[in-house]
Protein backbone atom coordinates (compact mmCIF):
# COMPACT_ATOMS: atom_id res chain seq x y z
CA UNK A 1 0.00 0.00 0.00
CA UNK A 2 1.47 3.54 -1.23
CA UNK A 3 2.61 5.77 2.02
CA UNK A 4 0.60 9.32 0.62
CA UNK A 5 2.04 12.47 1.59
CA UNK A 6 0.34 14.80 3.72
CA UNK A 7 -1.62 17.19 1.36
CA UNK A 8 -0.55 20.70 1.74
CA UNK A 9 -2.56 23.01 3.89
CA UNK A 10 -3.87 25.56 2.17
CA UNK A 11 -5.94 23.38 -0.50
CA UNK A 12 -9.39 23.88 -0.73
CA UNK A 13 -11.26 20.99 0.89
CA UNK A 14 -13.27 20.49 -2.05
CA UNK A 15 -9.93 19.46 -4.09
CA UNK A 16 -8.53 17.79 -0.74
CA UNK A 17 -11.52 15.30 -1.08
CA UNK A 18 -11.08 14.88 -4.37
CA UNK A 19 -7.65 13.92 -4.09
CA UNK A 20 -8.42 11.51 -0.93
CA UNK A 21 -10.94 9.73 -3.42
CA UNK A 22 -8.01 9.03 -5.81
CA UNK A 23 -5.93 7.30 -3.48
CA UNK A 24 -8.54 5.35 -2.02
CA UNK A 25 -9.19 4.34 -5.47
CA UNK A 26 -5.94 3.42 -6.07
CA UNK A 27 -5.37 1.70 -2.95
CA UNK A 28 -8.55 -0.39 -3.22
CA UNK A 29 -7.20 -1.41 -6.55
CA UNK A 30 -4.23 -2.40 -5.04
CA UNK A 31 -2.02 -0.40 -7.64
CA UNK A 32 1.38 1.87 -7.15
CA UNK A 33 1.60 4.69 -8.94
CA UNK A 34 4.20 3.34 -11.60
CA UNK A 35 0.84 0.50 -12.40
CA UNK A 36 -1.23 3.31 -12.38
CA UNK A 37 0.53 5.31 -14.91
CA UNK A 38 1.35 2.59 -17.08
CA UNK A 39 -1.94 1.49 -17.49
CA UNK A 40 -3.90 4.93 -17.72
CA UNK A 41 -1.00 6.41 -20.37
CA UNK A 42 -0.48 9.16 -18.52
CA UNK A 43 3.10 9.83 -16.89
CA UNK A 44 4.41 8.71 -13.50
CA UNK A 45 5.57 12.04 -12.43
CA UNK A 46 1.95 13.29 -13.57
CA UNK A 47 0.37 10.53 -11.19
CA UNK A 48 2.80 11.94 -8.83
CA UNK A 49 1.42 15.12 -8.62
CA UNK A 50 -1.97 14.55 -8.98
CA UNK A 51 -2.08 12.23 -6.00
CA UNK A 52 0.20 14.73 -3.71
CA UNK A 53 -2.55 17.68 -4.38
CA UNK A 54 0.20 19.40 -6.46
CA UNK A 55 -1.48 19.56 -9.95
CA UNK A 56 -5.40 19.15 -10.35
CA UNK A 57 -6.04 15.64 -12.52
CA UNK A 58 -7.38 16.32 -15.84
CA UNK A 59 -10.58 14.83 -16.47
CA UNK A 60 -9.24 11.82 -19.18
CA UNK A 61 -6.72 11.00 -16.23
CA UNK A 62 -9.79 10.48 -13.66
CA UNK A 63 -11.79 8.76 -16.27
CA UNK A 64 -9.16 6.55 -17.28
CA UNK A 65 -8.05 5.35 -13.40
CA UNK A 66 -11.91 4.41 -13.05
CA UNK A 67 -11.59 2.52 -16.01
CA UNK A 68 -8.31 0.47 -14.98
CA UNK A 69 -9.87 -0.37 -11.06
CA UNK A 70 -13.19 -0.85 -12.55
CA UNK A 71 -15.13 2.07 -10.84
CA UNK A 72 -18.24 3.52 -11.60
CA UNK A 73 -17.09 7.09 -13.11
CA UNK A 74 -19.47 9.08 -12.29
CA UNK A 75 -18.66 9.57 -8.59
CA UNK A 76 -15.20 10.41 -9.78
CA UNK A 77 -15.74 12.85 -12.28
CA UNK A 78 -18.85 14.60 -10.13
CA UNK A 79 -15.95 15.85 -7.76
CA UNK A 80 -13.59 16.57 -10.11
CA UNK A 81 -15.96 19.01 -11.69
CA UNK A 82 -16.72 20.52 -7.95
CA UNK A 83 -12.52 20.39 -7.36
CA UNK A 84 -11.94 21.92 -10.62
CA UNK A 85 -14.24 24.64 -9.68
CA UNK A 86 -12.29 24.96 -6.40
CA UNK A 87 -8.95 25.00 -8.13
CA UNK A 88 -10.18 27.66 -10.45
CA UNK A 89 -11.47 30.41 -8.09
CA UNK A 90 -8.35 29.57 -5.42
CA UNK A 91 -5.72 30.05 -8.64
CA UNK A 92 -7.87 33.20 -9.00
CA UNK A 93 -8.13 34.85 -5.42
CA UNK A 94 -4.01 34.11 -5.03
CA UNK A 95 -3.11 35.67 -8.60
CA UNK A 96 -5.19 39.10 -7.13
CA UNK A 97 -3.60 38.98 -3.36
CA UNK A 98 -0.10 38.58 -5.16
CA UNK A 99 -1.38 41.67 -7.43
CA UNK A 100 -2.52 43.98 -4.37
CA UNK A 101 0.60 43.21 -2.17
CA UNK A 102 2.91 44.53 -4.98
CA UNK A 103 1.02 47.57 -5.54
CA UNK A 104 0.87 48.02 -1.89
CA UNK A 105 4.77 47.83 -2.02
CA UNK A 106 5.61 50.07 -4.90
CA UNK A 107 6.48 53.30 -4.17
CA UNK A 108 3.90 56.47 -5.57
CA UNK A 109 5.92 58.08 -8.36
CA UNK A 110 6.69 61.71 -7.77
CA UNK A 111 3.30 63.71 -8.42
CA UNK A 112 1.20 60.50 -8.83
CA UNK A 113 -1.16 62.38 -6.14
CA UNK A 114 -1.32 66.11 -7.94
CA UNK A 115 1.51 68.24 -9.82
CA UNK A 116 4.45 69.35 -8.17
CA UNK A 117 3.73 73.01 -7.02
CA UNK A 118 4.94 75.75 -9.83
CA UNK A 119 6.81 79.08 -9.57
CA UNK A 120 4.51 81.62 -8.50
CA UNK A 121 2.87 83.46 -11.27
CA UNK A 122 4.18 86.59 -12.44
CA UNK A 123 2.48 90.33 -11.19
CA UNK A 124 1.24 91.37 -14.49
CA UNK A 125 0.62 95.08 -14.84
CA UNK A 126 -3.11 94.58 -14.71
CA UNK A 127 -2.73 93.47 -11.60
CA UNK A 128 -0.47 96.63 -10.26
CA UNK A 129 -2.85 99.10 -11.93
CA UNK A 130 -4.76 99.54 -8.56
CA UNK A 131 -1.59 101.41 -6.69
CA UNK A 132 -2.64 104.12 -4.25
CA UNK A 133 -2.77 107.65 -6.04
CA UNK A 134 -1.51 110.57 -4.46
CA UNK A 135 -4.14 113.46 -3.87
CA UNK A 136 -4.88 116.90 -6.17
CA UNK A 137 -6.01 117.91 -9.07
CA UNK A 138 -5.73 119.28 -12.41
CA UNK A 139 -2.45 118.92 -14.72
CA UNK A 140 -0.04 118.64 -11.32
CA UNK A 141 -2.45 115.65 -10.07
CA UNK A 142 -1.93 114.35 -13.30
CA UNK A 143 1.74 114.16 -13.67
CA UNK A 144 2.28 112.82 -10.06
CA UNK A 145 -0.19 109.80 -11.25
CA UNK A 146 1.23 109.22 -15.00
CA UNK A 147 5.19 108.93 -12.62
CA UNK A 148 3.62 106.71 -9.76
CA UNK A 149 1.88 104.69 -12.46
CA UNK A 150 5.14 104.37 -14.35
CA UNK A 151 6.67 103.48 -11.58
CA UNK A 152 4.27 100.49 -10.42
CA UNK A 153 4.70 99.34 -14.21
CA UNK A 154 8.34 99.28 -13.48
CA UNK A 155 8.58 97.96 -10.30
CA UNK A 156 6.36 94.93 -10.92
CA UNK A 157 8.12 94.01 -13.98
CA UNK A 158 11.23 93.89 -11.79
CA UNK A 159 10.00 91.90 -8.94
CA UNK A 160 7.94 89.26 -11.63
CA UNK A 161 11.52 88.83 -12.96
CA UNK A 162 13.09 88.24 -9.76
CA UNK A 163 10.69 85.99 -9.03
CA UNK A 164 11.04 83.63 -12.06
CA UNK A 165 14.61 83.91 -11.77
CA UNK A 166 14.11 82.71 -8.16
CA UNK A 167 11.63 80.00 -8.71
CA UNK A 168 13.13 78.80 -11.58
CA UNK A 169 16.58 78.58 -9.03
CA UNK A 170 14.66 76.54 -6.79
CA UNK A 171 13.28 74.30 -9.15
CA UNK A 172 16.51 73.20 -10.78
CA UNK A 173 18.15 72.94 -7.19
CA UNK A 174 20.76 75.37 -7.52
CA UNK A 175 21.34 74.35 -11.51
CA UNK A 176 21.17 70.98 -11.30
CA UNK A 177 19.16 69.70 -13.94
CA UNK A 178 17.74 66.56 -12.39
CA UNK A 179 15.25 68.38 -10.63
CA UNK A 180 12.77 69.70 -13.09
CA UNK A 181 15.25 71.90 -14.75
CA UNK A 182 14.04 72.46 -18.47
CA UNK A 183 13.73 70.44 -21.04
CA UNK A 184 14.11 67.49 -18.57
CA UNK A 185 11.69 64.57 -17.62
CA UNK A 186 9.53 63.96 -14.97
CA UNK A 187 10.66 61.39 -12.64
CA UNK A 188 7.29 59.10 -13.05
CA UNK A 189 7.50 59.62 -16.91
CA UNK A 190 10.62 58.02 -16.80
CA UNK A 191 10.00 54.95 -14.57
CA UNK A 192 10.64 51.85 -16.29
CA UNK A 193 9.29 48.65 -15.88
CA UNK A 194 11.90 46.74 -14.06
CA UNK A 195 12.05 49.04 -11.02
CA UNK A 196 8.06 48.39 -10.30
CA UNK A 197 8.04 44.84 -11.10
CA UNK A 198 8.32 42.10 -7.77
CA UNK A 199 12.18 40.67 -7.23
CA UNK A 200 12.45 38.21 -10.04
CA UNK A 201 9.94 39.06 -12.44
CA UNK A 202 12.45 39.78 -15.81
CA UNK A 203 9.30 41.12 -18.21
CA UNK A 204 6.05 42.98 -18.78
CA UNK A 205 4.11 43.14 -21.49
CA UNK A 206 5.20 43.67 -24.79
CA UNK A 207 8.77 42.10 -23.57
CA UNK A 208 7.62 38.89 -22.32
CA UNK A 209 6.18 38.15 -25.73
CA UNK A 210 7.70 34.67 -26.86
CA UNK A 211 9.50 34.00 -23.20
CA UNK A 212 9.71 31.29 -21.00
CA UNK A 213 6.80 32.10 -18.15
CA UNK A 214 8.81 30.39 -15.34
CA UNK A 215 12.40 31.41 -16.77
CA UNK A 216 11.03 35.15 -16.68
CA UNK A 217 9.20 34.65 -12.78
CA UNK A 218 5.71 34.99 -14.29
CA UNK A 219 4.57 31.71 -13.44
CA UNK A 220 4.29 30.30 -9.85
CA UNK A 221 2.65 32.54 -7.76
CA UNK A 222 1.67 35.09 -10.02
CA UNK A 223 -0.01 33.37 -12.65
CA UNK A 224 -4.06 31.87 -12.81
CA UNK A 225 -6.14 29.99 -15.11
CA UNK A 226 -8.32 31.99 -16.88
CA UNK A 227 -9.74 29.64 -19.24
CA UNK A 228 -10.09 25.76 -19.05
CA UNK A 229 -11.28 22.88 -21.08
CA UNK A 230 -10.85 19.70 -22.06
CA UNK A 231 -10.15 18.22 -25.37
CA UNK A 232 -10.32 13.98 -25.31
CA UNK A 233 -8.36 12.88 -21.76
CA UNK A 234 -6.31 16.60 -21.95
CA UNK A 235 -6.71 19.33 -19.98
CA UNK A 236 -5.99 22.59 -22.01
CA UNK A 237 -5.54 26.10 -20.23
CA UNK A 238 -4.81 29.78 -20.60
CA UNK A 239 -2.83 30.76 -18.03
CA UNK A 240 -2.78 34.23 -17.29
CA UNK A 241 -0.21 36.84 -15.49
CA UNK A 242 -2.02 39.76 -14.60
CA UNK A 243 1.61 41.61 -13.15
CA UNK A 244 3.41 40.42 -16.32
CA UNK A 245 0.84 41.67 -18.72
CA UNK A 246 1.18 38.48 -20.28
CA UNK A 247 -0.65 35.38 -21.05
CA UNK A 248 0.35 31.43 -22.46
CA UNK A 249 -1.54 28.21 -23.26
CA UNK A 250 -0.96 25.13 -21.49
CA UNK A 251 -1.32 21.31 -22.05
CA UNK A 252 -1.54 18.57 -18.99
CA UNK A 253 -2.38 14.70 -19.53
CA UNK A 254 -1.44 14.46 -22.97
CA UNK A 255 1.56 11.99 -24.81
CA UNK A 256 4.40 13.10 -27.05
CA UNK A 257 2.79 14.60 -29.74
CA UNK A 258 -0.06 16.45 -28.72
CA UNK A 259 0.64 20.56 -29.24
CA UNK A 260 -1.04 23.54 -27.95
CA UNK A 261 -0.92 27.17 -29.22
CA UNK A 262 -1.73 30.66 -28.04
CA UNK A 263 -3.26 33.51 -29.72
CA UNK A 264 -3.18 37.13 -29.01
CA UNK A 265 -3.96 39.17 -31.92
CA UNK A 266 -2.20 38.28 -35.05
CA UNK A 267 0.56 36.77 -32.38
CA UNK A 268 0.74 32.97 -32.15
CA UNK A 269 3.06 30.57 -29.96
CA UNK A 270 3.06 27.05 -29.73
CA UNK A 271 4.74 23.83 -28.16
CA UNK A 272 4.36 20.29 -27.64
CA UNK A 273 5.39 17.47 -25.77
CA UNK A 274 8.00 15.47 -27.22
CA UNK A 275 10.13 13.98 -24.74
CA UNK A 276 8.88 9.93 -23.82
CA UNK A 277 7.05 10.35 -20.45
CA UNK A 278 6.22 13.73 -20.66
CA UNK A 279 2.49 14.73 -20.57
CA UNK A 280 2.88 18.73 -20.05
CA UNK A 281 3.58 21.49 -22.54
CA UNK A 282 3.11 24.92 -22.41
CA UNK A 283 4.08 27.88 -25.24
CA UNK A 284 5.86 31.11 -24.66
CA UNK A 285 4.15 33.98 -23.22
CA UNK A 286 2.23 36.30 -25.70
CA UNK A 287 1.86 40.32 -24.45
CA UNK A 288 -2.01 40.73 -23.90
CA UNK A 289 -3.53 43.66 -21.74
CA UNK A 290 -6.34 41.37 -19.97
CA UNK A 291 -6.69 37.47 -19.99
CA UNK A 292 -9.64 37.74 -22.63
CA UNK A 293 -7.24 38.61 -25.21
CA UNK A 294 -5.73 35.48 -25.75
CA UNK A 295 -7.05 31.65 -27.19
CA UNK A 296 -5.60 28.25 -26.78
CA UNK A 297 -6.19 26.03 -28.76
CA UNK A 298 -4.91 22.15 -28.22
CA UNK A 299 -3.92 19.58 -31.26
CA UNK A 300 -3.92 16.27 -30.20
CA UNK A 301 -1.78 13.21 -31.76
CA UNK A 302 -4.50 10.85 -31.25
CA UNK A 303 -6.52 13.58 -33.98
CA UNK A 304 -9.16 15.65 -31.24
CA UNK A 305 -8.72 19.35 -31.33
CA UNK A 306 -10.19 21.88 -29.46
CA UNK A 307 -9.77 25.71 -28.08
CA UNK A 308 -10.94 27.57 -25.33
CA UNK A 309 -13.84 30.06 -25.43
């Protein structure tokens, strides 16, 4: 009788019974995993997974082990559609946590929360026009007011100049041109991808296009199904990395020869499983700006195709 590992803690209970069902299937069948594997076609390290709570069973794999122990399917694939459900929405809620603790983190760009404070507008003469006017009349009145007048004009030209000069001095920081000086860019206009992505995520968007998801850290915890099906005993999937901007299509429980693509636009990727054993493939990441954007579509060996919605 196999020795099963504990399954991990934080899986939902409805995929915890699920999985619990699958070894006492096994168990009552009196099977390892190498027997079950062998006889279901798909791989050891696949059987491996499903039966630790690692990796949700497709649904071929489920119906196939109730074919080889000779158990009524229907109780089997019942809470496989309830797990898958469960494996779904948890992939889901952990892709948006992930998302709101690394916007938490990231610092607000300078000005994100209103412009940076100007130089103080120039006195225009308009606004000097109103200066106190000495007292008299006739011709004498009139050239004390045309002087003081002139002199207003005059001496709030001169103090709007000194002021620019001034402001524009304290917005360059004493002439250095890193702090607004002009012609220069604003520090958020200028922040580049890499400084706001998480420690170990390489890409975003556009620049993860035709890149390895977990060679770029856009897989593991940052990544969700958005998109499931099944075509024959595969399971095909869009998986989708809302902090990468980014999106691929995935293949579980198939044999060497079965291929998957992705769309996004006019952009396609693809892959396949080749290697003896192997039952997973996934494509390179295509740029897409929600998980809508992109289609996978699944071409099996066996002849079955199908896509997701």
């Amino acid at each position: 009788m196999p020795r099963w590992r504990a399954l991990p803690g934080e899986l939902d209970p409805r995929v915890g019974g699920f999985v619990e069902q699958l070894r006492r299937t096994v168990d009552r069948a009196g099977m390892g995993v190498a027997a079950v594997a062998d006889r279901t076609g798909y791989g050891k390290a696949s059987w491996e997974r499903y039966l630790d709570g690692r990796l949700l069973a497709p649904k071929g794999a489920v119906v196939a082990l109730a074919e080889v122990t000779g158990t009524p399917s229907v109780h089997l694939v019942t809470l496989w559609e309830l797990a898958e459900r469960a494996w779904n929405a948890a992939e889901t809620r952990h892709d948006r946590t992930v998302e709101a603790v690394r916007i938490s983190r990231t610092p607000a760009a300078p000005g994100e929360f209103g412009p940076p404070a100007g130089p103080p507008r120039p006195t225009g003469p308009s606004e000097s026009a109103g200066a106190p006017e000495p007292s008299g009349g006739g011709a004498a009145d009139a050239r004390p007011r045309g002087g003081s007048q002139r002199a207003a004009l005059f001496l709030a030209g001169a103090s709007g100049v000194v002021i620019v000069a001034v402001g524009a001095f304290l917005l360059t920081g004493g002439g250095d041109a890193r702090q607004g000086a002009p012609g220069s860019k604003s520090p958020s206009a200028t922040v580049s991808s890499p400084r706001t992505l998480p420690p170990g995520v390489l890409c975003a968007g556009a620049d993860c296009t035709g890149r390895d998801a977990e060679e770029t850290g856009c897989g593991d915890d940052l990544v969700a199904t958005a998109e499931s099906v099944t075509v024959g005993p595969v399971r095909l999937e869009v998986r989708y990395s809302r902090t990468c901007g980014a999106a691929w299509g995935r293949i579980t429980g198939g044999v060497p020869g079965d291929a998957v693509r992705v769309t996004a636009g006019s952009v396609l990727k693809t892959a396949a499983i080749t290697a003896p054993g192997d039952t997973d493939a996934y494509t390179p990441m295509v740029a897409v700006t929600g998980a809508d954007d992109a289609t996978a579509c699944a071409v099996l060996a066996s002849g079955p195709t199908g896509c997701t919605p």
